[in-house]
C-alpha atoms as a PDB file:
ATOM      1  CA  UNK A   1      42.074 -82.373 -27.934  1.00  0.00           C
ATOM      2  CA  UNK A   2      41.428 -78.930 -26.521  1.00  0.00           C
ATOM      3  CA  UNK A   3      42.629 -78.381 -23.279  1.00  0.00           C
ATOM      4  CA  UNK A   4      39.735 -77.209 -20.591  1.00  0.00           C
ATOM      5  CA  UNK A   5      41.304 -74.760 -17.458  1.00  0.00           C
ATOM      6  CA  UNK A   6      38.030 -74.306 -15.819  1.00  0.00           C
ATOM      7  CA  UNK A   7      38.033 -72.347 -12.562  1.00  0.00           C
ATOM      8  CA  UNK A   8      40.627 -74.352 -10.931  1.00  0.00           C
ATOM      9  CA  UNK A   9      43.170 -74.273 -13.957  1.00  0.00           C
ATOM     10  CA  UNK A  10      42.619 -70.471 -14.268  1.00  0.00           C
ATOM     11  CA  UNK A  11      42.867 -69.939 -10.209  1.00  0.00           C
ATOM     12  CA  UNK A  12      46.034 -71.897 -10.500  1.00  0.00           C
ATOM     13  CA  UNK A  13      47.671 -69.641 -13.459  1.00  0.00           C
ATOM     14  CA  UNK A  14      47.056 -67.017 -11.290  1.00  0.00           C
ATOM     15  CA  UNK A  15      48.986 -68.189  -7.959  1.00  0.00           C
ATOM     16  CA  UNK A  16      52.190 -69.268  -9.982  1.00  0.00           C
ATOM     17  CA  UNK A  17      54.475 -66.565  -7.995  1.00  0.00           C
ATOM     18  CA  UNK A  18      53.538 -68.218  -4.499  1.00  0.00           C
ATOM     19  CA  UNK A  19      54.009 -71.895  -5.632  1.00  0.00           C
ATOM     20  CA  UNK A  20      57.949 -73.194  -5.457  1.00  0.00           C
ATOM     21  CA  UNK A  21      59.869 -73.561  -8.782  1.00  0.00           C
ATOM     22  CA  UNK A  22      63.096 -73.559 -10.422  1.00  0.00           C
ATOM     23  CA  UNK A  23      61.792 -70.695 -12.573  1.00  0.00           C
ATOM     24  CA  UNK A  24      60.304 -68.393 -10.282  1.00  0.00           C
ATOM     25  CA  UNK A  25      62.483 -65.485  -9.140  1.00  0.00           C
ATOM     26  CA  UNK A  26      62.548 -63.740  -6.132  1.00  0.00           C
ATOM     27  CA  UNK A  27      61.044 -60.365  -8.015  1.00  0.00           C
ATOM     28  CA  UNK A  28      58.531 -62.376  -9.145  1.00  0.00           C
ATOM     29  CA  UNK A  29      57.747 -63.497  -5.318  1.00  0.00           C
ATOM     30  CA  UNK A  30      58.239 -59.727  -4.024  1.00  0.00           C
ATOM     31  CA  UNK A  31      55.524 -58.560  -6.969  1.00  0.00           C
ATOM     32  CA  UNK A  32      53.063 -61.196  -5.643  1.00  0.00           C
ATOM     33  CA  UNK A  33      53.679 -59.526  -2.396  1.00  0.00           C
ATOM     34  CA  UNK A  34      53.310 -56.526  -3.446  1.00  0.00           C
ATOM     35  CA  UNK A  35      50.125 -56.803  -5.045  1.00  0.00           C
ATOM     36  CA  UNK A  36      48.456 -58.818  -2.301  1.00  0.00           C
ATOM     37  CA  UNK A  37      49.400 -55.665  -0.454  1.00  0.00           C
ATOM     38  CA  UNK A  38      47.679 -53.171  -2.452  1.00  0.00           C
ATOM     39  CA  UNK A  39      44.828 -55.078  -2.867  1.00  0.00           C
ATOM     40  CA  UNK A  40      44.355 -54.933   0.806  1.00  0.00           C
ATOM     41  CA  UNK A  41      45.693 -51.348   1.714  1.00  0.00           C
ATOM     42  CA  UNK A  42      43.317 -50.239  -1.010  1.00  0.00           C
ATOM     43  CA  UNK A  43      40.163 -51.937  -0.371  1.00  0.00           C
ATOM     44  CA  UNK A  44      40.925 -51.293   3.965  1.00  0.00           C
ATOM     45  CA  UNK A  45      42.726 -47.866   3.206  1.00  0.00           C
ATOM     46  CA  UNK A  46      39.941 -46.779   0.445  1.00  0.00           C
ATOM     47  CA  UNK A  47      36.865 -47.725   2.803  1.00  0.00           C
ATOM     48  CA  UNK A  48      38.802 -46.426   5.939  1.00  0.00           C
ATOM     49  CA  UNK A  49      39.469 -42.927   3.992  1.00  0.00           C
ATOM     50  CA  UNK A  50      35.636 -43.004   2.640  1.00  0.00           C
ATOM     51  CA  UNK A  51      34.429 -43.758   5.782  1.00  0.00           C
ATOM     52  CA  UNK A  52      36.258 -41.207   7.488  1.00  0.00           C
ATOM     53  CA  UNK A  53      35.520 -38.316   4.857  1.00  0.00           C
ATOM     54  CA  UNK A  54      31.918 -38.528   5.155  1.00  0.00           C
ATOM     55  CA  UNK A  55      31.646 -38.532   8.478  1.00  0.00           C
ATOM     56  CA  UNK A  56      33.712 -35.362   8.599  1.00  0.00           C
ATOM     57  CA  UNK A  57      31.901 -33.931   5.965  1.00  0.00           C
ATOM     58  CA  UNK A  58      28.770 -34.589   7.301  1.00  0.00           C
ATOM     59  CA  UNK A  59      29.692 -33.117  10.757  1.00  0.00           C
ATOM     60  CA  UNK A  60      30.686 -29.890   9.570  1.00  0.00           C
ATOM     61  CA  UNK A  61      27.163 -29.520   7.316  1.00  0.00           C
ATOM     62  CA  UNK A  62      25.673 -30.374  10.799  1.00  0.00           C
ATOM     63  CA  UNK A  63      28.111 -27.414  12.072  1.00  0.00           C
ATOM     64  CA  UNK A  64      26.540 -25.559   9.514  1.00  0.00           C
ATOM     65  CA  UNK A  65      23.270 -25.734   9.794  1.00  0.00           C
ATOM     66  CA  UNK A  66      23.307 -25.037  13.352  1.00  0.00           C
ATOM     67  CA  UNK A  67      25.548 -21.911  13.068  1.00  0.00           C
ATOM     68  CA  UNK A  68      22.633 -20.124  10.811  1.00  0.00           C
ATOM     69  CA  UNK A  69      18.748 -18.988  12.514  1.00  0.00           C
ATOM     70  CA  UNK A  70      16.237 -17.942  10.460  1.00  0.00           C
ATOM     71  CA  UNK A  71      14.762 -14.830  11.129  1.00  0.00           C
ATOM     72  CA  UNK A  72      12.181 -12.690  10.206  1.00  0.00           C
ATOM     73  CA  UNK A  73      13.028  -9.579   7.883  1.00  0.00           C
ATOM     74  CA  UNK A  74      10.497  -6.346   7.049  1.00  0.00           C
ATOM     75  CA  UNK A  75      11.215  -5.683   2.929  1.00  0.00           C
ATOM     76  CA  UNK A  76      11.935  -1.763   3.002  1.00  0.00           C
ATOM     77  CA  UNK A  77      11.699  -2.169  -0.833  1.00  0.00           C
ATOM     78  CA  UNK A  78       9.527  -3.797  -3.393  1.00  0.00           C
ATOM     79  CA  UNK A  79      11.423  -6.487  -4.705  1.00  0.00           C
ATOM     80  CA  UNK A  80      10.570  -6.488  -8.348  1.00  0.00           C
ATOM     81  CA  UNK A  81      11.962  -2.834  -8.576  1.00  0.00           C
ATOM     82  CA  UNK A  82      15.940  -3.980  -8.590  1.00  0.00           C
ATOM     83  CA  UNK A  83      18.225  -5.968  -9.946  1.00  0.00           C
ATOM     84  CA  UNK A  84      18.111  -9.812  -8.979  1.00  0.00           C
ATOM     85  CA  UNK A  85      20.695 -11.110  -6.405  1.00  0.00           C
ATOM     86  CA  UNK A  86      19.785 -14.836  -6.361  1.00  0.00           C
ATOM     87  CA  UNK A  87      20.742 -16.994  -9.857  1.00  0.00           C
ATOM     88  CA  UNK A  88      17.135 -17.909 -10.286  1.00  0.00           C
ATOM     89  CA  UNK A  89      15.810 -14.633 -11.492  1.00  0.00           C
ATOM     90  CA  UNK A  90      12.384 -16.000 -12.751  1.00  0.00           C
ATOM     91  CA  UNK A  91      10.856 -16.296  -8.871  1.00  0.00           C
ATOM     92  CA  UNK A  92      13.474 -14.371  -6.811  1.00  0.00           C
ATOM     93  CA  UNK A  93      14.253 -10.884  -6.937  1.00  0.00           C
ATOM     94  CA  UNK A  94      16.653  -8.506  -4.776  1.00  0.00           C
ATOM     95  CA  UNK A  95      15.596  -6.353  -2.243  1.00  0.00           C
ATOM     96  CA  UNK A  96      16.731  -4.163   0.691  1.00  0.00           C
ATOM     97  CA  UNK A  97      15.234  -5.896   4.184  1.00  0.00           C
ATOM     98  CA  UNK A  98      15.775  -4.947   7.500  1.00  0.00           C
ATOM     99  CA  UNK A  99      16.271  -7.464  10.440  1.00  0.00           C
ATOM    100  CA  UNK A 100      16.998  -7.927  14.227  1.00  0.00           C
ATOM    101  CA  UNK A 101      20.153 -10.070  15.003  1.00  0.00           C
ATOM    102  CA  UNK A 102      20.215 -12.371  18.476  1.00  0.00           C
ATOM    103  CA  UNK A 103      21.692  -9.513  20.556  1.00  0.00           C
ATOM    104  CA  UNK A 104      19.461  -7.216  19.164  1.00  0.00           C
ATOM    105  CA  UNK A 105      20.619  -5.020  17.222  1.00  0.00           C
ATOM    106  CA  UNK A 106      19.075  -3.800  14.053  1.00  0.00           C
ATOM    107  CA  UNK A 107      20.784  -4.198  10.576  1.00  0.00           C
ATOM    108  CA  UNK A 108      19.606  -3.919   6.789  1.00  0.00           C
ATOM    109  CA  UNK A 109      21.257  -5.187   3.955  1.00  0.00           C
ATOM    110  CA  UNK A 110      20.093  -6.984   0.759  1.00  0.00           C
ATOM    111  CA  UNK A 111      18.430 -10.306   0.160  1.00  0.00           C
ATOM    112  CA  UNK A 112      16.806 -12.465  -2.622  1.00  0.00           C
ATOM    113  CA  UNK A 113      13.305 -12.638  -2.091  1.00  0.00           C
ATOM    114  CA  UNK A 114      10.581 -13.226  -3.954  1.00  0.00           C
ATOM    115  CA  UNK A 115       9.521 -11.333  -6.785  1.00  0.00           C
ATOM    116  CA  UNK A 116       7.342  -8.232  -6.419  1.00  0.00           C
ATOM    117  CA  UNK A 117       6.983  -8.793  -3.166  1.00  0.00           C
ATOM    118  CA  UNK A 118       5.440  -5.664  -1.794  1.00  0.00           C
ATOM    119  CA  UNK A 119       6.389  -2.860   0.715  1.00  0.00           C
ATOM    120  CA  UNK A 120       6.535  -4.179   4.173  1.00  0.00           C
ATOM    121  CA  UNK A 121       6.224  -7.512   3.704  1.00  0.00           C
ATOM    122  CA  UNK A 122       7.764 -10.067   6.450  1.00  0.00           C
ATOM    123  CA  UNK A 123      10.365 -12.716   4.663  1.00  0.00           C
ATOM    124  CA  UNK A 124      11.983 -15.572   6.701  1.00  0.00           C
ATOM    125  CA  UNK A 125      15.829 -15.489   5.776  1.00  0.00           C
ATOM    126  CA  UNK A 126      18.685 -17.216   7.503  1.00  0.00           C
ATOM    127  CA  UNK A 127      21.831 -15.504   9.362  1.00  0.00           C
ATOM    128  CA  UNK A 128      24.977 -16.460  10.899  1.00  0.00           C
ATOM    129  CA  UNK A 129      25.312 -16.525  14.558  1.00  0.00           C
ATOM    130  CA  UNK A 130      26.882 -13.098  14.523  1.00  0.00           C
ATOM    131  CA  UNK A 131      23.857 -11.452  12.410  1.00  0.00           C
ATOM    132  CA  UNK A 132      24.771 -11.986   8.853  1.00  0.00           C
ATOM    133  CA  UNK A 133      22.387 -12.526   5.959  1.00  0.00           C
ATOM    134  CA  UNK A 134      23.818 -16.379   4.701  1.00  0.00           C
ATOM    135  CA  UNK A 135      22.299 -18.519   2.366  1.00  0.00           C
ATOM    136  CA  UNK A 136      19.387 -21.123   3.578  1.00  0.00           C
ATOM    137  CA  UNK A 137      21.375 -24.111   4.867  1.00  0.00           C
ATOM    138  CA  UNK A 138      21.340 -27.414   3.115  1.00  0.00           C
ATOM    139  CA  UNK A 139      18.394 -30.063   3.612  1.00  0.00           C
ATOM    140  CA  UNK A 140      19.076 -33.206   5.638  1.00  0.00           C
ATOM    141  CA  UNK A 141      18.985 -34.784   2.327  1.00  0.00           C
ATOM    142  CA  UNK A 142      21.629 -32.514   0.862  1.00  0.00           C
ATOM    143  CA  UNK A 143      24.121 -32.730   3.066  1.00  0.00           C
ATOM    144  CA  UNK A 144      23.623 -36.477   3.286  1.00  0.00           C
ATOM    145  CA  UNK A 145      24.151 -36.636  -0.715  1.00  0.00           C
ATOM    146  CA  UNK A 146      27.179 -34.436  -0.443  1.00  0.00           C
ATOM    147  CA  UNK A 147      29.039 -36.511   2.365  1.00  0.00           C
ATOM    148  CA  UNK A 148      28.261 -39.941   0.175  1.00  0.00           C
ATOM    149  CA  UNK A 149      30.131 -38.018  -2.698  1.00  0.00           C
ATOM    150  CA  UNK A 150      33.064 -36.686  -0.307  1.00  0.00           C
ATOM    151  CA  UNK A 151      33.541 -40.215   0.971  1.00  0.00           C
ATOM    152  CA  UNK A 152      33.783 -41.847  -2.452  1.00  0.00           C
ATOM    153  CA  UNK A 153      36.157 -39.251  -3.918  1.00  0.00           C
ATOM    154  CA  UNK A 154      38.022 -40.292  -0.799  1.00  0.00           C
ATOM    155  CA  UNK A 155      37.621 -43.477  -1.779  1.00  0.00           C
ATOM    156  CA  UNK A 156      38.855 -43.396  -5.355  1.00  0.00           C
ATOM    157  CA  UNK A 157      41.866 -40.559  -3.980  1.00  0.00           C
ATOM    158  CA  UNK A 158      43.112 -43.546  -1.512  1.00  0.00           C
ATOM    159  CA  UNK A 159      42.848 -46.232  -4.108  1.00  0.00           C
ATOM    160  CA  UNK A 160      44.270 -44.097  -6.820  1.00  0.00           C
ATOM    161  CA  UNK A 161      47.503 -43.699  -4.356  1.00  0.00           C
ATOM    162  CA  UNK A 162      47.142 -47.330  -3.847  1.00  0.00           C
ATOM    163  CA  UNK A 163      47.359 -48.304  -7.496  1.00  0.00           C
ATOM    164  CA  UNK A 164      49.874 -45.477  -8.350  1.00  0.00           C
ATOM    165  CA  UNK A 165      52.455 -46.236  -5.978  1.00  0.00           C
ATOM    166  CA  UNK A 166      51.920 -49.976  -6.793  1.00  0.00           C
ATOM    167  CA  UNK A 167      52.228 -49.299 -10.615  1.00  0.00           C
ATOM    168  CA  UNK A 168      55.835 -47.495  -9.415  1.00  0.00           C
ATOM    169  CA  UNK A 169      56.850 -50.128  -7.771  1.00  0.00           C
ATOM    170  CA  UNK A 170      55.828 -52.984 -10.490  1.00  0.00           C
ATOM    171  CA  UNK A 171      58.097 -50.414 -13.361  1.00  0.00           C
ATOM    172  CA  UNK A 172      61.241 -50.400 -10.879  1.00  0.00           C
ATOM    173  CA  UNK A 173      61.023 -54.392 -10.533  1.00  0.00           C
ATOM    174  CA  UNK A 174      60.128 -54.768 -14.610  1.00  0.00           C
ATOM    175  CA  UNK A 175      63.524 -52.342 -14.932  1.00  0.00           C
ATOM    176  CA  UNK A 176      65.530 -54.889 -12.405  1.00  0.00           C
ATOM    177  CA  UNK A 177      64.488 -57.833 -14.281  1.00  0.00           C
ATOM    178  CA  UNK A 178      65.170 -56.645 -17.689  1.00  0.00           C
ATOM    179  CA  UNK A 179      68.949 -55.683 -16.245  1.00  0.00           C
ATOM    180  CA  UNK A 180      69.004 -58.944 -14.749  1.00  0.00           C
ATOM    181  CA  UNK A 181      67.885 -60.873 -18.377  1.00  0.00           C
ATOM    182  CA  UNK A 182      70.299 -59.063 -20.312  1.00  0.00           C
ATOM    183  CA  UNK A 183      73.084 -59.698 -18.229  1.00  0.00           C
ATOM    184  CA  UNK A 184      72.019 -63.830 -18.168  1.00  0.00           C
ATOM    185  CA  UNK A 185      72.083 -63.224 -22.210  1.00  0.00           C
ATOM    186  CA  UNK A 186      75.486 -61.978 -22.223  1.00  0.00           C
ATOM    187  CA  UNK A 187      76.539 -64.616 -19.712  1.00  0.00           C
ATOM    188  CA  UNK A 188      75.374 -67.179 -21.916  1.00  0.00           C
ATOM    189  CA  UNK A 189      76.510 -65.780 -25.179  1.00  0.00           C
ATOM    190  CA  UNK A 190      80.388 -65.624 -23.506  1.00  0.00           C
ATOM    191  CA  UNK A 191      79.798 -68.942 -22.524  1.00  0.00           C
ATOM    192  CA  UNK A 192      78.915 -70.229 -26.058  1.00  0.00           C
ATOM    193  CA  UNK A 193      82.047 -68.709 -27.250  1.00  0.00           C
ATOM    194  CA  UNK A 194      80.481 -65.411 -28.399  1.00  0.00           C
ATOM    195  CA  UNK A 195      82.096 -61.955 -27.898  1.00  0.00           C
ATOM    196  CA  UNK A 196      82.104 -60.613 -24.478  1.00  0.00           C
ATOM    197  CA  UNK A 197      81.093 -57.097 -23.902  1.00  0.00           C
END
């Protein structure tokens, strides 16, 4: 007749290291510890680290974006005439613009626009607070994506420490126990009237 563990049977397999018996030894209660311990430090450490990432990572986007104005710049060039600053060379082009910065001060420098834009043409392009031609900040949708992805590497970071130093922890107490059997063996080999070591 086949025996049939079912949910209970297999639930019960699983909790052998809490119940009491003559064969369970204390490394075998500390490992049970031990993991019961990682499972919660790494599901309440991984979310608290995930958490915690995003929000700082979102923050500083925020910081971002409201560090850089867009301005409007006068193209002292056609665009189409030099060589491409921007990776998407099929619509941008690089050009020489001139703009005012918020304590008014004009400045000149080069910028991807469009391509053959003409002479004299006004652009909108984004600066730092202190002037500087930056890069168009990211979308609300961006910097949303990127936090999610900074808070789950978090995530998997905390949990990989988690499991790591567990995994440490579960070879020192394999190493303990193998000492421990193979000095039982030799115990009960001497005892049997075998040679002693």
């Amino acid at each position: 007749m086949a025996m049939r563990w079912g949910r209970r049977g297999t639930l019960r397999r699983r909790l052998w290291r809490w119940r009491r018996s003559p064969l369970r030894r204390t490394s075998d209660l500390i490992e049970a510890w031990l993991l019961l311990v990682a499972w919660g430090a790494g599901v309440l450490g991984g979310a608290t680290a995930g958490t915690v990432a995003a929000v700082a990572a979102d923050q500083g986007f925020e910081e971002d974006r409201s560090s850089r104005r867009q301005v409007v710049a006068v193209l002292l060039e056609r665009a189409g005439e030099s060589a491409p600053t921007h990776a998407d060379v099929t619509t941008n082009a690089g050009a020489t613009v001139r703009w005012t910065t918020p304590d008014g001060r004009t400045r000149t420098g080069r910028a991807a626009v469009p391509a053959h834009t003409p002479v004299g043409t006004h652009v909108r392009l984004w600066t730092s607070s202190r002037g500087d031609l930056v890069s168009q900040p990211p979308g609300r949708s961006d910097a949303v994506l990127r936090s999610s992805l900074t808070g789950a590497g978090a995530v998997m970071a905390a949990g990989g420490a988690v499991w790591g130093s567990a995994r440490a922890v579960r070879a020192l107490l394999d190493r303990h126990r193998t000492r421990q059997w193979a000095l039982e063996w030799e115990r009960a080999d001497t005892q049997r009237g075998g040679a002693s070591a």
